[in-house]
Protein backbone atom coordinates (compact mmCIF):
# COMPACT_ATOMS: atom_id res chain seq x y z
CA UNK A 1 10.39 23.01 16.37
CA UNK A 2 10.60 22.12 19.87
CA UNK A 3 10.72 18.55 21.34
CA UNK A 4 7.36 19.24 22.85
CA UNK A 5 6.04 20.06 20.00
CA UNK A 6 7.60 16.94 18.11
CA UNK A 7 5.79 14.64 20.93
CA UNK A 8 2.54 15.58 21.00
CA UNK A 9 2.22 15.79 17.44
CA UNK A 10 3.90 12.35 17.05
CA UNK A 11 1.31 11.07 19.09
CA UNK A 12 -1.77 12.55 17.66
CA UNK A 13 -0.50 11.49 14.20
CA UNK A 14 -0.32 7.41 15.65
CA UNK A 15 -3.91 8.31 17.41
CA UNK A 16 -5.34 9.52 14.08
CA UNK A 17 -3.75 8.16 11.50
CA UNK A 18 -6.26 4.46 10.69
CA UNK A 19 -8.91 6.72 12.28
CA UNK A 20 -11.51 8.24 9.95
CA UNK A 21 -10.82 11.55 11.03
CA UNK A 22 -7.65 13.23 9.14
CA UNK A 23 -4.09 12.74 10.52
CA UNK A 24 -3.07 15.33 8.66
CA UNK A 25 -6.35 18.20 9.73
CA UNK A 26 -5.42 17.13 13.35
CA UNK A 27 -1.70 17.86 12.98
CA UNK A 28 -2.49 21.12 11.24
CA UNK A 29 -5.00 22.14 13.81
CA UNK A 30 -2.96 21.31 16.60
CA UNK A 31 -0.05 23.06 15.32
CA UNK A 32 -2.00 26.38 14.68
CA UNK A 33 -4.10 26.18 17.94
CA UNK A 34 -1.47 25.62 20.04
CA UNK A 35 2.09 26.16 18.65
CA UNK A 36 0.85 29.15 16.14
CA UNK A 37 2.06 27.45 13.48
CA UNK A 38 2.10 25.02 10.49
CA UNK A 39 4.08 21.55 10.95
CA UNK A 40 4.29 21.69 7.20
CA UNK A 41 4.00 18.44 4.84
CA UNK A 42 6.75 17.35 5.01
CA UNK A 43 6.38 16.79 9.43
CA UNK A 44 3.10 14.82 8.38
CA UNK A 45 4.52 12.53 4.93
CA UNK A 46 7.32 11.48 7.28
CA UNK A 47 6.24 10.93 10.47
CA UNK A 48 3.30 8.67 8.55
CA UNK A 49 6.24 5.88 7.92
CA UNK A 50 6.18 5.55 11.32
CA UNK A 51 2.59 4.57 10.98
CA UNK A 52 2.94 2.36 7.77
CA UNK A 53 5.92 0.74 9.65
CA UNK A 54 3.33 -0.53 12.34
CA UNK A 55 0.70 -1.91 9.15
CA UNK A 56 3.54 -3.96 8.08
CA UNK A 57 4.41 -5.63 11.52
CA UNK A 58 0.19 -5.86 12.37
CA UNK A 59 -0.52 -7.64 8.73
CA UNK A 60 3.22 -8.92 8.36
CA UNK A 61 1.29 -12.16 7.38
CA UNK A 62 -1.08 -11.35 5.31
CA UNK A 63 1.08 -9.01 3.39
CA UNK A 64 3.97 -11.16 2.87
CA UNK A 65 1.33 -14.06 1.14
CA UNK A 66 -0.11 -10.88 -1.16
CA UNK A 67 3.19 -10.45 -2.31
CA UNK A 68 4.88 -13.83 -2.72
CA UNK A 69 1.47 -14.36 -4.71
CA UNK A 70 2.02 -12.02 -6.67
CA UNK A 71 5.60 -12.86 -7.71
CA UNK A 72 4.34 -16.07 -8.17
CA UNK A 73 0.88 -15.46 -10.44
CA UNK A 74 3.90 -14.29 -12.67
CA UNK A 75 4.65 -18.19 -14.10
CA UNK A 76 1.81 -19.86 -12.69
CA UNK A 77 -1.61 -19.73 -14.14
CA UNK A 78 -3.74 -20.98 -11.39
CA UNK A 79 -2.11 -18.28 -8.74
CA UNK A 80 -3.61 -16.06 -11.71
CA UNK A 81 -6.70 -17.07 -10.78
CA UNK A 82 -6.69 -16.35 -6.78
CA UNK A 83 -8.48 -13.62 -4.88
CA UNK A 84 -4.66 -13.19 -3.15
CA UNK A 85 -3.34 -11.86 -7.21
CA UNK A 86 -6.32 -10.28 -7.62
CA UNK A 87 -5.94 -8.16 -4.44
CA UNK A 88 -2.04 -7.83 -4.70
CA UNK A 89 -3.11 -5.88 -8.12
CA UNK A 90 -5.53 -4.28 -6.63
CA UNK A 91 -2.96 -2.30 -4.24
CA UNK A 92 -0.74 -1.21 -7.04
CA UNK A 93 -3.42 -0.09 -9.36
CA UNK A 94 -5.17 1.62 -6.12
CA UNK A 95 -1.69 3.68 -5.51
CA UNK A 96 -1.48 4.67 -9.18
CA UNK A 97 -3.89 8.16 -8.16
CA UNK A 98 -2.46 9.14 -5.42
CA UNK A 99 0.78 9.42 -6.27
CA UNK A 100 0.07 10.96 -9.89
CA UNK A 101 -1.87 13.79 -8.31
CA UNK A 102 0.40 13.90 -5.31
CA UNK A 103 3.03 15.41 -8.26
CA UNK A 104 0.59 17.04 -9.93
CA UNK A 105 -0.68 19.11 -7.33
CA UNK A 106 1.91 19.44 -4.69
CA UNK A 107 2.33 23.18 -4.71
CA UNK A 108 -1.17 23.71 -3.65
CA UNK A 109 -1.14 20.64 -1.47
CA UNK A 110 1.37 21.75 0.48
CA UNK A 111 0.06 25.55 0.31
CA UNK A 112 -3.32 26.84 -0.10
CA UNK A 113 -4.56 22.93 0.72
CA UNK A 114 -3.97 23.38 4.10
CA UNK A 115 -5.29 26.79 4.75
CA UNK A 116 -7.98 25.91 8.11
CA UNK A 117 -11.35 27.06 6.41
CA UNK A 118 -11.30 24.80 3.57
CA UNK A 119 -9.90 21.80 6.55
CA UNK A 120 -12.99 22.56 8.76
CA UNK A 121 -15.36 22.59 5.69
CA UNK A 122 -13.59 18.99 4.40
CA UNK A 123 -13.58 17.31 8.16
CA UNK A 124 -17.59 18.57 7.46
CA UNK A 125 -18.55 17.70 4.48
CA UNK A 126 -16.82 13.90 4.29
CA UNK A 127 -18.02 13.53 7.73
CA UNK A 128 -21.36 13.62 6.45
CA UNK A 129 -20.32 11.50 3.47
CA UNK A 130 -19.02 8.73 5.42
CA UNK A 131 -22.47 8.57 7.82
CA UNK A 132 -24.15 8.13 4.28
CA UNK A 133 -22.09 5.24 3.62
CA UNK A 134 -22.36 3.86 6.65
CA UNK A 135 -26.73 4.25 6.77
CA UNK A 136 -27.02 3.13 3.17
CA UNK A 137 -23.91 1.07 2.54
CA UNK A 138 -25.21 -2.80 2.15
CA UNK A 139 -22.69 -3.72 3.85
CA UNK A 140 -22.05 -7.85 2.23
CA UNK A 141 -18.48 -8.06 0.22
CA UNK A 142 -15.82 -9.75 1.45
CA UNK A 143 -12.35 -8.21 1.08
CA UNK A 144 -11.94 -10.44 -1.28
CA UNK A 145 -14.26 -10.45 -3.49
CA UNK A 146 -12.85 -6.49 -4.54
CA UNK A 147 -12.95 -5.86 -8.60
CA UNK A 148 -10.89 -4.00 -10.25
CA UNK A 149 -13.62 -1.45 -10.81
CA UNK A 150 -14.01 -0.97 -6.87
CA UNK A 151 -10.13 -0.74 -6.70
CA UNK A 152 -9.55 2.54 -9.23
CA UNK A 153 -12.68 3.78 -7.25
CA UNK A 154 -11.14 2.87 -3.68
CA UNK A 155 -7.73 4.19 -5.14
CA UNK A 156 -9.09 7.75 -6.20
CA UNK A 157 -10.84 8.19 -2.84
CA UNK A 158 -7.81 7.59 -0.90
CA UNK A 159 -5.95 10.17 -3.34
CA UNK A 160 -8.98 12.60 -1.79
CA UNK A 161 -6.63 12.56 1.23
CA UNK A 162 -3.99 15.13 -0.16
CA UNK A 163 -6.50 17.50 0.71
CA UNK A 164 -5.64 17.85 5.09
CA UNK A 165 -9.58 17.15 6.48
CA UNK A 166 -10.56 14.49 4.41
CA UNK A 167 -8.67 11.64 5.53
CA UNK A 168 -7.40 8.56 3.67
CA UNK A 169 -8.43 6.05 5.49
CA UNK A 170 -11.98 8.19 5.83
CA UNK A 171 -12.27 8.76 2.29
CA UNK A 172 -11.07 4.64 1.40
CA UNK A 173 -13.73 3.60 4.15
CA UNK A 174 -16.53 5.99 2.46
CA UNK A 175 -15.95 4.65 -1.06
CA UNK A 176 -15.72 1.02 0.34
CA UNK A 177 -19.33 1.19 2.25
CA UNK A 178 -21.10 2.64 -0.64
CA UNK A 179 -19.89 -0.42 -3.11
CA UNK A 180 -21.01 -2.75 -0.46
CA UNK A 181 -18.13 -4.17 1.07
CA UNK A 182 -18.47 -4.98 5.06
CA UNK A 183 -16.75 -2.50 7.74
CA UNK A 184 -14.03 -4.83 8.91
CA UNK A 185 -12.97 -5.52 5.14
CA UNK A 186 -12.60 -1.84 3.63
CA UNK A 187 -10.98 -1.50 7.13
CA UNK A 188 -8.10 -3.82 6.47
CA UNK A 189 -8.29 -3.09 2.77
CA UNK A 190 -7.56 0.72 3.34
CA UNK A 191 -4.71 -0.20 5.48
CA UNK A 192 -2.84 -2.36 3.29
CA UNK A 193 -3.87 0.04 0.40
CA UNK A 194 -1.58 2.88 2.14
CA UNK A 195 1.10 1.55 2.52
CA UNK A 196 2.59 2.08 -0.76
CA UNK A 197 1.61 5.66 -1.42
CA UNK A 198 2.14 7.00 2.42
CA UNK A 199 5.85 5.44 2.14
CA UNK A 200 6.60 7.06 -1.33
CA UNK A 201 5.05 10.36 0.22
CA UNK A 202 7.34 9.87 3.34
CA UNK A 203 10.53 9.15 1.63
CA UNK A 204 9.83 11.73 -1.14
CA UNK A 205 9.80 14.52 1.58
CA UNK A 206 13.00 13.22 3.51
CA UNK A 207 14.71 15.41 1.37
CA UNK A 208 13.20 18.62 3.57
CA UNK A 209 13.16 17.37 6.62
CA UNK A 210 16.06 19.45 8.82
CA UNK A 211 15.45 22.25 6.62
CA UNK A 212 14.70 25.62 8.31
CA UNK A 213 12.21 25.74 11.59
CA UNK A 214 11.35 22.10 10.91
CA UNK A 215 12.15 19.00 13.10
CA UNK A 216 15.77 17.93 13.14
CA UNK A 217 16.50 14.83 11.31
CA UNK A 218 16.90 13.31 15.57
CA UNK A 219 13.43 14.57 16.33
CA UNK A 220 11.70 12.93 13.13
CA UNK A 221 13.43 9.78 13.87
CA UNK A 222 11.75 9.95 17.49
CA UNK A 223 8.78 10.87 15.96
CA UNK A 224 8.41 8.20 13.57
CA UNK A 225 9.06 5.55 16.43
CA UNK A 226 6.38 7.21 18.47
CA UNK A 227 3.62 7.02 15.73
CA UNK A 228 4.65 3.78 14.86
CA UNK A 229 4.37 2.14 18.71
CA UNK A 230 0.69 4.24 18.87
CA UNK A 231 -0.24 3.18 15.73
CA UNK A 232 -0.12 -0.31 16.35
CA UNK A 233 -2.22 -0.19 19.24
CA UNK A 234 -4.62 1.73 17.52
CA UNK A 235 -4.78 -0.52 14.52
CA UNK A 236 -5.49 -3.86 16.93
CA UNK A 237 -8.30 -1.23 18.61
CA UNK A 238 -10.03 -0.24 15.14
CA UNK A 239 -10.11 -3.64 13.70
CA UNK A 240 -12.20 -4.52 17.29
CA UNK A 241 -14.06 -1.79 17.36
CA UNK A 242 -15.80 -2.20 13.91
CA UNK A 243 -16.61 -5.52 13.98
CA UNK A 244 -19.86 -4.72 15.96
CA UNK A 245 -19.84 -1.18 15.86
CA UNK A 246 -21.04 1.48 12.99
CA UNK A 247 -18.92 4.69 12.38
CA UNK A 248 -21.29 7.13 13.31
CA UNK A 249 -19.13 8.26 16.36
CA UNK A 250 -16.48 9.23 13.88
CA UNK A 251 -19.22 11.44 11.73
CA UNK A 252 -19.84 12.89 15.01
CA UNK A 253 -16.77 13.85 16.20
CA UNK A 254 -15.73 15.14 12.51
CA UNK A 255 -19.03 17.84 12.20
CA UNK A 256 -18.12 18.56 15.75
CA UNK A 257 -14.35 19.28 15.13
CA UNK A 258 -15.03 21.30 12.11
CA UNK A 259 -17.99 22.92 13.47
CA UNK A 260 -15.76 24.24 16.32
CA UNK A 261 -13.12 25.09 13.63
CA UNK A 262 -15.26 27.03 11.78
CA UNK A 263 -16.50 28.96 14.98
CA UNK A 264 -12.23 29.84 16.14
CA UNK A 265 -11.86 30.95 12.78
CA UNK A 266 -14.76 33.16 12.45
CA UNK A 267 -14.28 35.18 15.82
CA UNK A 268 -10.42 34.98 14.96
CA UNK A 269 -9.52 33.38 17.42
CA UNK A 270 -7.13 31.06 15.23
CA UNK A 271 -5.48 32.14 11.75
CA UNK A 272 -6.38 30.15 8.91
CA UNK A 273 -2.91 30.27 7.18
């Protein structure tokens, strides 16, 4: 893999990582529209730390009380009791699917999964999923205010998200509007909700990283730094941006993107494997 390569897939991973829009489809696309090739699952688990990395500096508040709550709901009662020990659950239960299926499955994830017909088709279909949350979502729980019901719910539709075109903050963010919570909370929820499974993904596939045509262990280093520093900026953006604004540009851009997918495939212009 060349070092251009490693860059501009670096950066489209921090642009589209907390974006509705599938990190992983983009990466894939990218690599077979323009490099005639396939960056592999292992490039996109990896270079994703880089991403989590910049979660845990944004919300390094937030997600230090979750956790010292947590330790503490342990021999006090009354913490039991909190929203904070509620949520803190809430993650770990929520990473329980992901990760199950994610060894389960992870021959055809990393194979037939990311074949470009059934990417198009997913960046599609979810796309129109997500403007159905969004138009009949209601839109009025807090973040905290999540049960445990929503949680297995929110945590299966991020484990949706093994599948390149669906997205896991798309498919978090879908599940979120239709059970009523507001944008900006299933926004910060699906963050903090990733960061367990997308750094067991990453370190699980450290092990293949250097291995064959891949990205030397150097350039996945650089590429993890460069998600991470993108990332960030695009987290502070998002967390703006849907405070006033819907997600219908995202449904757009997703039937558009798969739309014109499905067209470069059919005249063979790009390969689907």
């Amino acid at each position: 893999m060349s070092w251009f390569e490693v860059v501009v897939l670096a950066l489209l991973q921090g642009l589209t990582e907390f974006l509705p829009i599938s990190s992983s489809a983009h990466l894939r696309i990218a690599s077979g529209v323009f490099f005639g090739n396939d960056p592999g699952a292992a490039f996109t688990a990896v270079s994703q730390i880089g991403t989590e990395a910049a979660v845990i500096i944004y919300f390094a508040r937030d997600l230090w009380n979750l956790f010292v709550t947590w330790l503490r709901g342990f021999r006090d009662p009354e913490v039991r009791a909190t929203d904070e020990y509620r949520l803190a659950w809430l993650v770990i239960i929520g990473s329980v699917p992901i990760a199950v299926l994610g060894v389960l499955f992870k021959d055809s994830i990393e194979g037939a999964a990311r074949n470009l017909w059934l990417v198009a088709s997913t960046l599609i279909v979810f796309g129109l999923l997500l403007g159905l949350a969004e138009r009949f979502g209601k839109q009025v729980k807090p973040m905290g205010k999540i049960t445990v019901r929503d949680g297995i719910i929110l945590g299966f539709a991020q484990a949706m998200a093994l599948v390149p075109g669906v997205s896991r903050s798309g498919g978090t963010i879908t599940a979120g509007l239709f059970l009523g919570l507001t944008r900006p909370a299933i926004v910060r929820y699906s963050f903090v909700l990733a960061i367990p499974s997308v750094f067991g993904a990453g370190l699980f596939q450290l092990k293949d990283i250097g291995a064959g045509d891949g990205p030397s262990v150097v350039q996945m280093v650089v590429a993890v730094v460069i998600a991470g520093v993108v990332g960030y900026a695009v987290i502070a953006w998002l967390l703006k941006f849907v405070q006033n604004n819907t997600v219908y540009v995202f449904v757009a851009y997703r039937i558009a993107l798969g739309v014109a997918l499905l067209a470069a495939l059919s005249i063979g212009a790009v390969s689907a494997t």
